[in-house]
Each structure stands twice: as C-alpha cells, then as structure tokens.
N, C-alpha and C. Protein backbone atom coordinates (compact mmCIF):
# COMPACT_ATOMS: atom_id res chain seq x y z
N UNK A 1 151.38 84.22 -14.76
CA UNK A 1 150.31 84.90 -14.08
C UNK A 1 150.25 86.34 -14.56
N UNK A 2 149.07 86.85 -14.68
CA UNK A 2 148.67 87.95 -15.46
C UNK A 2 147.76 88.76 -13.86
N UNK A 3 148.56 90.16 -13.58
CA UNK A 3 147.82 90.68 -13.08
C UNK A 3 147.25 92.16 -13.71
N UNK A 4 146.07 92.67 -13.22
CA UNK A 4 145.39 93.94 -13.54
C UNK A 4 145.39 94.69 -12.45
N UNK A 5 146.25 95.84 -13.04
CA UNK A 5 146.30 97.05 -12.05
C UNK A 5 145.70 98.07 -12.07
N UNK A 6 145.03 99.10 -11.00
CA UNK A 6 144.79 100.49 -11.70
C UNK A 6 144.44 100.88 -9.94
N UNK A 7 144.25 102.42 -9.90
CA UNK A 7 144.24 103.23 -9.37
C UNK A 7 143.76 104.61 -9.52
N UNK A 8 143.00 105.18 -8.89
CA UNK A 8 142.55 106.75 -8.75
C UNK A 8 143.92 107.67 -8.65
N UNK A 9 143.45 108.83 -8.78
CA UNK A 9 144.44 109.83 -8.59
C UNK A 9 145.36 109.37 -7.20
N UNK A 10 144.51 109.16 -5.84
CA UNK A 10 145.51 109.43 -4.32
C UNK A 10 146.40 108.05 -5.19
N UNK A 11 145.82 107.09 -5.26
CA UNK A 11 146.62 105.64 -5.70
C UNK A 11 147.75 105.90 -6.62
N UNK A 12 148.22 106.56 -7.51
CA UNK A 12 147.92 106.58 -8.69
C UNK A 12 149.98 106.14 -8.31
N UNK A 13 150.61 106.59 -7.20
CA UNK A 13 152.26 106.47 -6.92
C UNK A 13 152.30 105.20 -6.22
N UNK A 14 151.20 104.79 -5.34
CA UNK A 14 151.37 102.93 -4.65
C UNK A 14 151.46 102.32 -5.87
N UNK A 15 150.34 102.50 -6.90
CA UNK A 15 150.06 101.86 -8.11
C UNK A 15 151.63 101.66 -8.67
N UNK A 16 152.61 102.27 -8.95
CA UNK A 16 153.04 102.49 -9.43
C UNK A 16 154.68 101.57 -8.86
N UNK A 17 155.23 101.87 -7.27
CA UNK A 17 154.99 101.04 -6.72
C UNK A 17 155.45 99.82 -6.83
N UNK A 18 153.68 99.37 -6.72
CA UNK A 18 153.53 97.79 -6.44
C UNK A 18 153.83 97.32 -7.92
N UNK A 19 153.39 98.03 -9.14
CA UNK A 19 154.01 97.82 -10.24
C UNK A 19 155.52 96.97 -10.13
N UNK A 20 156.45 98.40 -9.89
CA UNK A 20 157.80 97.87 -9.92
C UNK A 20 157.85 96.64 -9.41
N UNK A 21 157.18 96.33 -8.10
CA UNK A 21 157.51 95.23 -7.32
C UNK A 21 156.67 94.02 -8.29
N UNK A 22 156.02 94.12 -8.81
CA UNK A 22 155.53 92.93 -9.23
C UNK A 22 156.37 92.37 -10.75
N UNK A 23 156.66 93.49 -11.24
CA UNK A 23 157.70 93.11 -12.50
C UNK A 23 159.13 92.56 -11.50
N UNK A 24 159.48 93.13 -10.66
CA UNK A 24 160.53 92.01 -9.79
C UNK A 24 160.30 90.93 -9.50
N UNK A 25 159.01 90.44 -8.86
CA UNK A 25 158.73 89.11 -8.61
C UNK A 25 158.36 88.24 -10.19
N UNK A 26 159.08 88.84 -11.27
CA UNK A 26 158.47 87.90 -12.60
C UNK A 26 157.11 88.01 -12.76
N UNK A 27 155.89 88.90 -12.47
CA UNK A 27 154.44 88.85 -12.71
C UNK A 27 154.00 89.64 -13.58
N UNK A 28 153.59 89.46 -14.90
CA UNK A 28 153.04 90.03 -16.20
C UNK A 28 152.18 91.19 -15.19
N UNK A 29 152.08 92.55 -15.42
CA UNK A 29 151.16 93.62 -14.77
C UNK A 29 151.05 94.06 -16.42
N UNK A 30 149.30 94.11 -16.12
CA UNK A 30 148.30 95.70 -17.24
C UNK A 30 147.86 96.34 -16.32
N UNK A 31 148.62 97.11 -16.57
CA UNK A 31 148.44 98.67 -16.31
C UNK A 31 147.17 99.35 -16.62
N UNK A 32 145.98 99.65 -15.65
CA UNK A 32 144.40 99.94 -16.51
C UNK A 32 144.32 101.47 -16.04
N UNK A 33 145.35 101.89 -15.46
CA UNK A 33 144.98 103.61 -15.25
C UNK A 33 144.80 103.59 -13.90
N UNK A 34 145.29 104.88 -13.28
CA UNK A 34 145.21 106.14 -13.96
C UNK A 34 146.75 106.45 -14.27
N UNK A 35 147.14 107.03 -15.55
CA UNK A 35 148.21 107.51 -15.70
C UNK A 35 149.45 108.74 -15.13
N UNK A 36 148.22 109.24 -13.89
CA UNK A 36 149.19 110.72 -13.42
C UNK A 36 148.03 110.43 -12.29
N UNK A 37 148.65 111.88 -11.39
CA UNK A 37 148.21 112.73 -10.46
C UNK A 37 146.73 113.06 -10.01
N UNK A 38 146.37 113.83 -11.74
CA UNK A 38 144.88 114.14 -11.78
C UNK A 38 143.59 113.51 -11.66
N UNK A 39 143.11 114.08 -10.93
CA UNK A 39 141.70 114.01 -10.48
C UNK A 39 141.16 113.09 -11.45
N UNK A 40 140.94 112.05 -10.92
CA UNK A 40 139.75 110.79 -11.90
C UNK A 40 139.13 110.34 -10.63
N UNK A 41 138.11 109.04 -11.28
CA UNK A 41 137.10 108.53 -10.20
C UNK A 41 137.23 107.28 -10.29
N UNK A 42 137.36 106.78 -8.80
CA UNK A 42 137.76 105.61 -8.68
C UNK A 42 136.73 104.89 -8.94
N UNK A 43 135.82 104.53 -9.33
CA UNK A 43 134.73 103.59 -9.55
C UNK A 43 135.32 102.98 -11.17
N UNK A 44 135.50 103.58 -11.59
CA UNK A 44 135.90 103.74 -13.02
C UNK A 44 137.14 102.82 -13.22
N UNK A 45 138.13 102.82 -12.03
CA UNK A 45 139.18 101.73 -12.46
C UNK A 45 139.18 100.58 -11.62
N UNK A 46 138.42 100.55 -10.69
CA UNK A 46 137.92 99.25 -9.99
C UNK A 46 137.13 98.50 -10.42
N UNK A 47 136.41 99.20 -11.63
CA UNK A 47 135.44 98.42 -12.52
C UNK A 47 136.23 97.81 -13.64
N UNK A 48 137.21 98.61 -13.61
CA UNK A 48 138.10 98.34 -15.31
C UNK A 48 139.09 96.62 -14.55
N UNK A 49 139.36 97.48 -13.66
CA UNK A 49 140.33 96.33 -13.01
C UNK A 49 139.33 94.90 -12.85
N UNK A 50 137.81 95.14 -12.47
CA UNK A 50 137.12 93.95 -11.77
C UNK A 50 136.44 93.39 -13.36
N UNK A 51 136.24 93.73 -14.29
CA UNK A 51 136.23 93.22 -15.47
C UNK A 51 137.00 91.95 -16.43
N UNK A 52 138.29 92.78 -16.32
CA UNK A 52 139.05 92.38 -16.27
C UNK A 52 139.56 90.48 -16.08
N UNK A 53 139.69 91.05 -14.52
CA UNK A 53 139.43 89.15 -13.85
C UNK A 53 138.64 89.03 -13.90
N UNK A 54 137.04 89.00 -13.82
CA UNK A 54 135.87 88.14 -13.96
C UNK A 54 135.61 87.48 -15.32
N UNK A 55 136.72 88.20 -16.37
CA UNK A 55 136.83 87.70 -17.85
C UNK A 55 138.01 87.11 -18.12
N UNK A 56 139.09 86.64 -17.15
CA UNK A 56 139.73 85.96 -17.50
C UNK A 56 140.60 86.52 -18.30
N UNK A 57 140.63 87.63 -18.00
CA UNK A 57 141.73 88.26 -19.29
C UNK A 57 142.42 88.70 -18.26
N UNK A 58 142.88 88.92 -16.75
CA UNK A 58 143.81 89.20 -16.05
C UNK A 58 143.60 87.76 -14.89
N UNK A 59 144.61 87.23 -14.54
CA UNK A 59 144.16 85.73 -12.94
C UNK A 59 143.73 86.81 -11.80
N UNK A 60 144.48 87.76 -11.87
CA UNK A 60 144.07 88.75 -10.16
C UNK A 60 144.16 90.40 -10.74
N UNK A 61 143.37 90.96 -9.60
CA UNK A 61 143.99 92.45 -9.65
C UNK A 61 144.13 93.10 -8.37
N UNK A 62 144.74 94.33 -8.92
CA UNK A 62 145.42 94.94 -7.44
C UNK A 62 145.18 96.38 -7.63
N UNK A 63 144.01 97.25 -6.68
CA UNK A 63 143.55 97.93 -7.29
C UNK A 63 143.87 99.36 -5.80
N UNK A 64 144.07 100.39 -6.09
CA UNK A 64 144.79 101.12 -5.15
C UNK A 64 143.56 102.64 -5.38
N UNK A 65 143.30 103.33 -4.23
CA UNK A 65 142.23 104.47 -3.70
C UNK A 65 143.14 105.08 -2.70
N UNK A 66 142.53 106.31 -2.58
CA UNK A 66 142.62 106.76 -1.32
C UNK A 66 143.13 105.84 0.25
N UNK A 67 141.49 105.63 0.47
CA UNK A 67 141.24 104.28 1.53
C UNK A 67 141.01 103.13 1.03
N UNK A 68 141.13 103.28 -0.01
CA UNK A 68 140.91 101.88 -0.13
C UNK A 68 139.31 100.78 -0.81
N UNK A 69 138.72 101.78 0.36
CA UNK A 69 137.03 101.23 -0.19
C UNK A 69 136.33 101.15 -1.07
N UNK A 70 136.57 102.74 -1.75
CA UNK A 70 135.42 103.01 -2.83
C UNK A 70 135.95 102.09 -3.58
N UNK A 71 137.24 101.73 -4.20
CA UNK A 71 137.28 101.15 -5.67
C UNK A 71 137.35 99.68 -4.76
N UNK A 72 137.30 99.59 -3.91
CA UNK A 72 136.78 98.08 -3.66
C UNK A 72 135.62 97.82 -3.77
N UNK A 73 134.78 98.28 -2.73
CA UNK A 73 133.40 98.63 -3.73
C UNK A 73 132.72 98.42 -5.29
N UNK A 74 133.61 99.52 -5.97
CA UNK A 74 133.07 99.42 -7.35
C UNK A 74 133.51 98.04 -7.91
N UNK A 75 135.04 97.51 -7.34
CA UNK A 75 135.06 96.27 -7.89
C UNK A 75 134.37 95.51 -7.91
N UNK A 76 133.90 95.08 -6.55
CA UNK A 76 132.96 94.17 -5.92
C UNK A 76 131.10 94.53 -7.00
N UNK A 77 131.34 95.31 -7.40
CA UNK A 77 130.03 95.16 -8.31
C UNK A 77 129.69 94.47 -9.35
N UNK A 78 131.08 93.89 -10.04
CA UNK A 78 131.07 93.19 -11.04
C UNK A 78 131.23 91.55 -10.90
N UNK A 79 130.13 91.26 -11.30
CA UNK A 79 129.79 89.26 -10.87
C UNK A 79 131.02 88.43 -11.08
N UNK A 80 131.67 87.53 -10.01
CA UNK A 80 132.93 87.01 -10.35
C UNK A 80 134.05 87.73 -9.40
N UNK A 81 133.74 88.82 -9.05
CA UNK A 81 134.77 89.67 -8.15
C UNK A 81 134.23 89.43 -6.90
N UNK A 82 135.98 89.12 -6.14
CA UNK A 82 135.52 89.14 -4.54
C UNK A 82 137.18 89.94 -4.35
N UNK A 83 136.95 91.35 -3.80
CA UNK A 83 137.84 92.12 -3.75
C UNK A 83 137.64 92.43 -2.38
N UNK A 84 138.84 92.38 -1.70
CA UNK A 84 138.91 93.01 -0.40
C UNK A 84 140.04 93.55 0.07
N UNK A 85 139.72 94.64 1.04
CA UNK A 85 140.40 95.42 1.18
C UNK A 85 141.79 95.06 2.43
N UNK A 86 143.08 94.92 2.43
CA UNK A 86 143.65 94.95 3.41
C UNK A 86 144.43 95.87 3.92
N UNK A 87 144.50 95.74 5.01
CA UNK A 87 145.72 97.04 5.94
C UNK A 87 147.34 96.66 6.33
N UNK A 88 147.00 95.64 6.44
CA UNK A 88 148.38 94.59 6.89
C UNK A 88 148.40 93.15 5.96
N UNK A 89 149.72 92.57 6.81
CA UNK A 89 149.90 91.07 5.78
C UNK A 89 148.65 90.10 6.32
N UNK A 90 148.49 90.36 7.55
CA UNK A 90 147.48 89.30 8.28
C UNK A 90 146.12 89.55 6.95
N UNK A 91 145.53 90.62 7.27
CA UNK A 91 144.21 90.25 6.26
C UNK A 91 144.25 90.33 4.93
N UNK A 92 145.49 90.40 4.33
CA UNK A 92 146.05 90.19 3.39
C UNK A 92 145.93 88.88 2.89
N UNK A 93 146.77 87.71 3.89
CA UNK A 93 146.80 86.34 3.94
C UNK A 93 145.65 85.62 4.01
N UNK A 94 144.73 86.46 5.13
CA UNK A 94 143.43 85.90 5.70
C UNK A 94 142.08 86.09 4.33
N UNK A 95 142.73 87.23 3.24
CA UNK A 95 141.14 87.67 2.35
C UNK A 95 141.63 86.73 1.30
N UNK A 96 143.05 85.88 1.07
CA UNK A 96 143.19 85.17 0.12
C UNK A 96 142.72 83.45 0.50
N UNK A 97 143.30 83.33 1.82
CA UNK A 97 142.55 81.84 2.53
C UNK A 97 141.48 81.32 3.06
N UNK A 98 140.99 82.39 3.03
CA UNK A 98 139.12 82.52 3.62
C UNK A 98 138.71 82.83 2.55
N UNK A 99 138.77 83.91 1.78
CA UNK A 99 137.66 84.23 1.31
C UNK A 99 138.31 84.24 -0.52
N UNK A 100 139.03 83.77 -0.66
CA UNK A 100 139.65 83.34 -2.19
C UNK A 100 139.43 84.44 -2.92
N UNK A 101 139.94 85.54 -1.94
CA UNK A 101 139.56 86.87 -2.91
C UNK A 101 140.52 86.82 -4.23
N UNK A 102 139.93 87.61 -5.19
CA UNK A 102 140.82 87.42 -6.41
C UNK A 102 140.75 89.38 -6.80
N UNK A 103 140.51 90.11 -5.99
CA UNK A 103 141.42 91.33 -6.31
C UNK A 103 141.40 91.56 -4.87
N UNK A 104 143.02 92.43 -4.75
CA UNK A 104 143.63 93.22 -3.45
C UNK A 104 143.19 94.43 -3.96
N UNK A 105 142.86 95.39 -2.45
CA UNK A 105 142.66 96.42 -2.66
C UNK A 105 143.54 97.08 -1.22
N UNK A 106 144.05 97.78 -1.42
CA UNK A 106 145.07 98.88 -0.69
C UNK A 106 144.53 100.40 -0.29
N UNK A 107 144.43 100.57 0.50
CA UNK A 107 144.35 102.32 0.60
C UNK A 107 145.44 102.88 0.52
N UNK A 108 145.88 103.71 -0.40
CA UNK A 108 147.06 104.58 -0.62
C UNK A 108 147.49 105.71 1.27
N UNK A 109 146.49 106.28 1.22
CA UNK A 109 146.17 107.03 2.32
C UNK A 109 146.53 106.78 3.78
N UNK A 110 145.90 105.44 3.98
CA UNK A 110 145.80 105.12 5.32
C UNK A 110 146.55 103.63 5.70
N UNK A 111 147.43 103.27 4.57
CA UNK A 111 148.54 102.35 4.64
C UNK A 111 149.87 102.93 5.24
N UNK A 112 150.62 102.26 5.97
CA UNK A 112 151.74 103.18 5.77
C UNK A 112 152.70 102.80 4.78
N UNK A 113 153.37 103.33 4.09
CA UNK A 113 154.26 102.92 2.94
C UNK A 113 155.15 101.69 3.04
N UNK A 114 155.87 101.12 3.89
CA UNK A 114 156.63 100.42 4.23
C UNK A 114 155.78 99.24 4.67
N UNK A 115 154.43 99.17 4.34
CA UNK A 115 153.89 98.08 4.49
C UNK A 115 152.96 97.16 3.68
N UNK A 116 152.89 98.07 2.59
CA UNK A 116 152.61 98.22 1.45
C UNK A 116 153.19 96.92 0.73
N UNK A 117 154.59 97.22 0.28
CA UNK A 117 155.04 95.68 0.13
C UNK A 117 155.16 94.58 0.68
N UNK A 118 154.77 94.47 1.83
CA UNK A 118 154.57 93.21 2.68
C UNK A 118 153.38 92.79 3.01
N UNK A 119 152.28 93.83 2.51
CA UNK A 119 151.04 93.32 1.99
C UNK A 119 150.57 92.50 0.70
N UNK A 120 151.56 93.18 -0.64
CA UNK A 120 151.37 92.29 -1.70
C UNK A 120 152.28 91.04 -1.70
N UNK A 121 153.40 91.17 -1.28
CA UNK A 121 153.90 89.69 -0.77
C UNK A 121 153.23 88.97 0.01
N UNK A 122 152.31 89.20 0.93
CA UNK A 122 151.63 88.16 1.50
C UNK A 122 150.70 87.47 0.98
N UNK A 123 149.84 88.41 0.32
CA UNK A 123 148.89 87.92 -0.58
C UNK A 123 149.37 87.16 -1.98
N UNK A 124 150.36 87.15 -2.67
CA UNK A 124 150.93 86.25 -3.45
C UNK A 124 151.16 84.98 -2.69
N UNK A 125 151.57 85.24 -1.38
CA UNK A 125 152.15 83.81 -0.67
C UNK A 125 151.85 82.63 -0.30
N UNK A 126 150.22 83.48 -0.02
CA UNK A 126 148.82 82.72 0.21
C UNK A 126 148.25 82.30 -0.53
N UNK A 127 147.43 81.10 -0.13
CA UNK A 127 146.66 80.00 -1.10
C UNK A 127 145.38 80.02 -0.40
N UNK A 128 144.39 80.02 -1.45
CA UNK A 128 142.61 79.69 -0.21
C UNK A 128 142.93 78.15 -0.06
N UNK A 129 142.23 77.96 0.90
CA UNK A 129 142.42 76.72 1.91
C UNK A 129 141.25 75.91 1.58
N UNK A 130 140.39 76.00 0.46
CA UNK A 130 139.07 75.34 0.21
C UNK A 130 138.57 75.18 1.77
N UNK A 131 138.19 73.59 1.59
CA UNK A 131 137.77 72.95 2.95
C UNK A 131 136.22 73.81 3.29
N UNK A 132 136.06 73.68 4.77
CA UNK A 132 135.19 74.43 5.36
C UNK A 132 135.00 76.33 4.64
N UNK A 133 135.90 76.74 3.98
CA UNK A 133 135.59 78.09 3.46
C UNK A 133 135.25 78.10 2.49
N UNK A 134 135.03 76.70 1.15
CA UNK A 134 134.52 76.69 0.36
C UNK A 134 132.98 77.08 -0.08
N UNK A 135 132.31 76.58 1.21
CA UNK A 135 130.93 76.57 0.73
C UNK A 135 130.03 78.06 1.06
N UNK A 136 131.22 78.81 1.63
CA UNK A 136 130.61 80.24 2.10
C UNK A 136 131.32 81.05 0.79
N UNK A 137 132.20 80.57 -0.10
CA UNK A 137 132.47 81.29 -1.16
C UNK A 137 131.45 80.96 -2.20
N UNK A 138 130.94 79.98 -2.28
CA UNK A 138 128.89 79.50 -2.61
C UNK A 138 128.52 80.09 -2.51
N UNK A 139 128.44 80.60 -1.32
CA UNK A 139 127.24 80.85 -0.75
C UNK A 139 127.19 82.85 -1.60
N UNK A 140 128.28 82.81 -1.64
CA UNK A 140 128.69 84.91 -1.64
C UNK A 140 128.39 84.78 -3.74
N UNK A 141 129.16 83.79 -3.70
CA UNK A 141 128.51 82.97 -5.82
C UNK A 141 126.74 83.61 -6.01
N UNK A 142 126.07 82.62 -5.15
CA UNK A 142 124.90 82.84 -4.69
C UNK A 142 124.33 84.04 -5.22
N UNK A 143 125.09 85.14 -4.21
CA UNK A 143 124.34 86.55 -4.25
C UNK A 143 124.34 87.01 -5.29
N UNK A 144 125.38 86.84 -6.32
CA UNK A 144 125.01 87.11 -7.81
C UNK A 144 123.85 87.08 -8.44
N UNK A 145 123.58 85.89 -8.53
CA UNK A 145 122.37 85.81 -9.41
C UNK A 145 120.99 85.91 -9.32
C-alpha cells in the first residue's frame, strides 16, 4: 500500500508525525510537501495529494492543515476524491465505512496530539461496508460529471 502525504505550513510537524507512524506500520509514504515551517498554501498540497489517488499513483492520502478543511476542500475538488475530515477515531472509522473515503484529512490545530495517532490507526482498521452505502457513494460519483 502506497500512501500520499502532504501538508501546509500549521501541518507541516503532524505530517511528519503520522509519517513516522506509517513507516512503523510497514506503509510505503510520498512525501508531497511541505518541507518546513514556512508559509505555503494549502490548496496546493491537497490538490497534489488528491491527484495523486485519483491517478492511482498513491491507494490513499493523508493530508494535514491547520483545521483541517481548507486542504480538504481543495482535495475534494479533484474527480475521484472523497476526502474527509476527522476529529476522533469514531469519524475516522465512520468516513472510511460510510463513505469509502480514500483521503484522511486532520486538522493540525484543533486535534489534540495524542489523538492524532489513534485517528490514523482507525482509519487503516476500517473497511467500507459496501451494502446500503454503496449506492450513495453513486450517487456523490454522480456529482462529478
């Protein structure tokens, strides 16, 4: 499994992080930026990150902001991406079994640190459940085109 990472400046130390933790759990991570501290714009690596998986050149990504939103957002602009944002393991579990999201998005900011990793462990842990949630992931296919 191949994941795509990246992050804005606030992100830029979760990123970094969830990194370590994912080279522990055995998971290939690309690294798509940002490399430091400084001021960049998150649209820019939520797009890089949501590219990415919609081309099959990463299975998931894990994409880290401030709050979280904007580069969920920008992900979510690119056809093929269903990125959502979680706070805890619950909608963590719940955006991978409902809604077969295929990028996590984290708020650096308004996470607390120590929960951080028990958010990306949950979401690895979890499987979408097809069934009855299949045809509303159609339906969101749909709005693409």
């Amino acid at each position: 499994m191949k994941i795509a990472i990246g992050a804005d400046h606030a992100g830029f130390e979760v990123k970094e992080k969830i990194k370590r933790q994912l080279e522990e759990m055995n998971i290939e991570v690309e690294d798509l930026g940002t490399g430091s501290g400084d001021s960049v714009d998150y649209p820019d690596f939520g797009a890089k990150v949501g590219r990415e998986v919609a081309s099959g050149k990463a299975d998931e990504g894990i994409i880290v902001c401030g709050s979280g939103i904007g580069i969920a957002i920008a992900a979510n602009k690119i056809d093929g991406v269903r990125a959502a944002q979680a706070w805890n393991e619950e909608t963590a579990r719940l955006a991978r079994q409902h809604n077969d999201a295929n990028v996590l998005s984290i708020g650096a900011r308004v996470v607390a640190e120590e929960e951080i990793p028990k958010i990306v462990r949950a979401w690895f842990d979890a499987e979408f459940e097809g069934g009855r949630h299949q045809k509303r992931i159609d339906k969101i296919s749909e709005l693409e085109k």
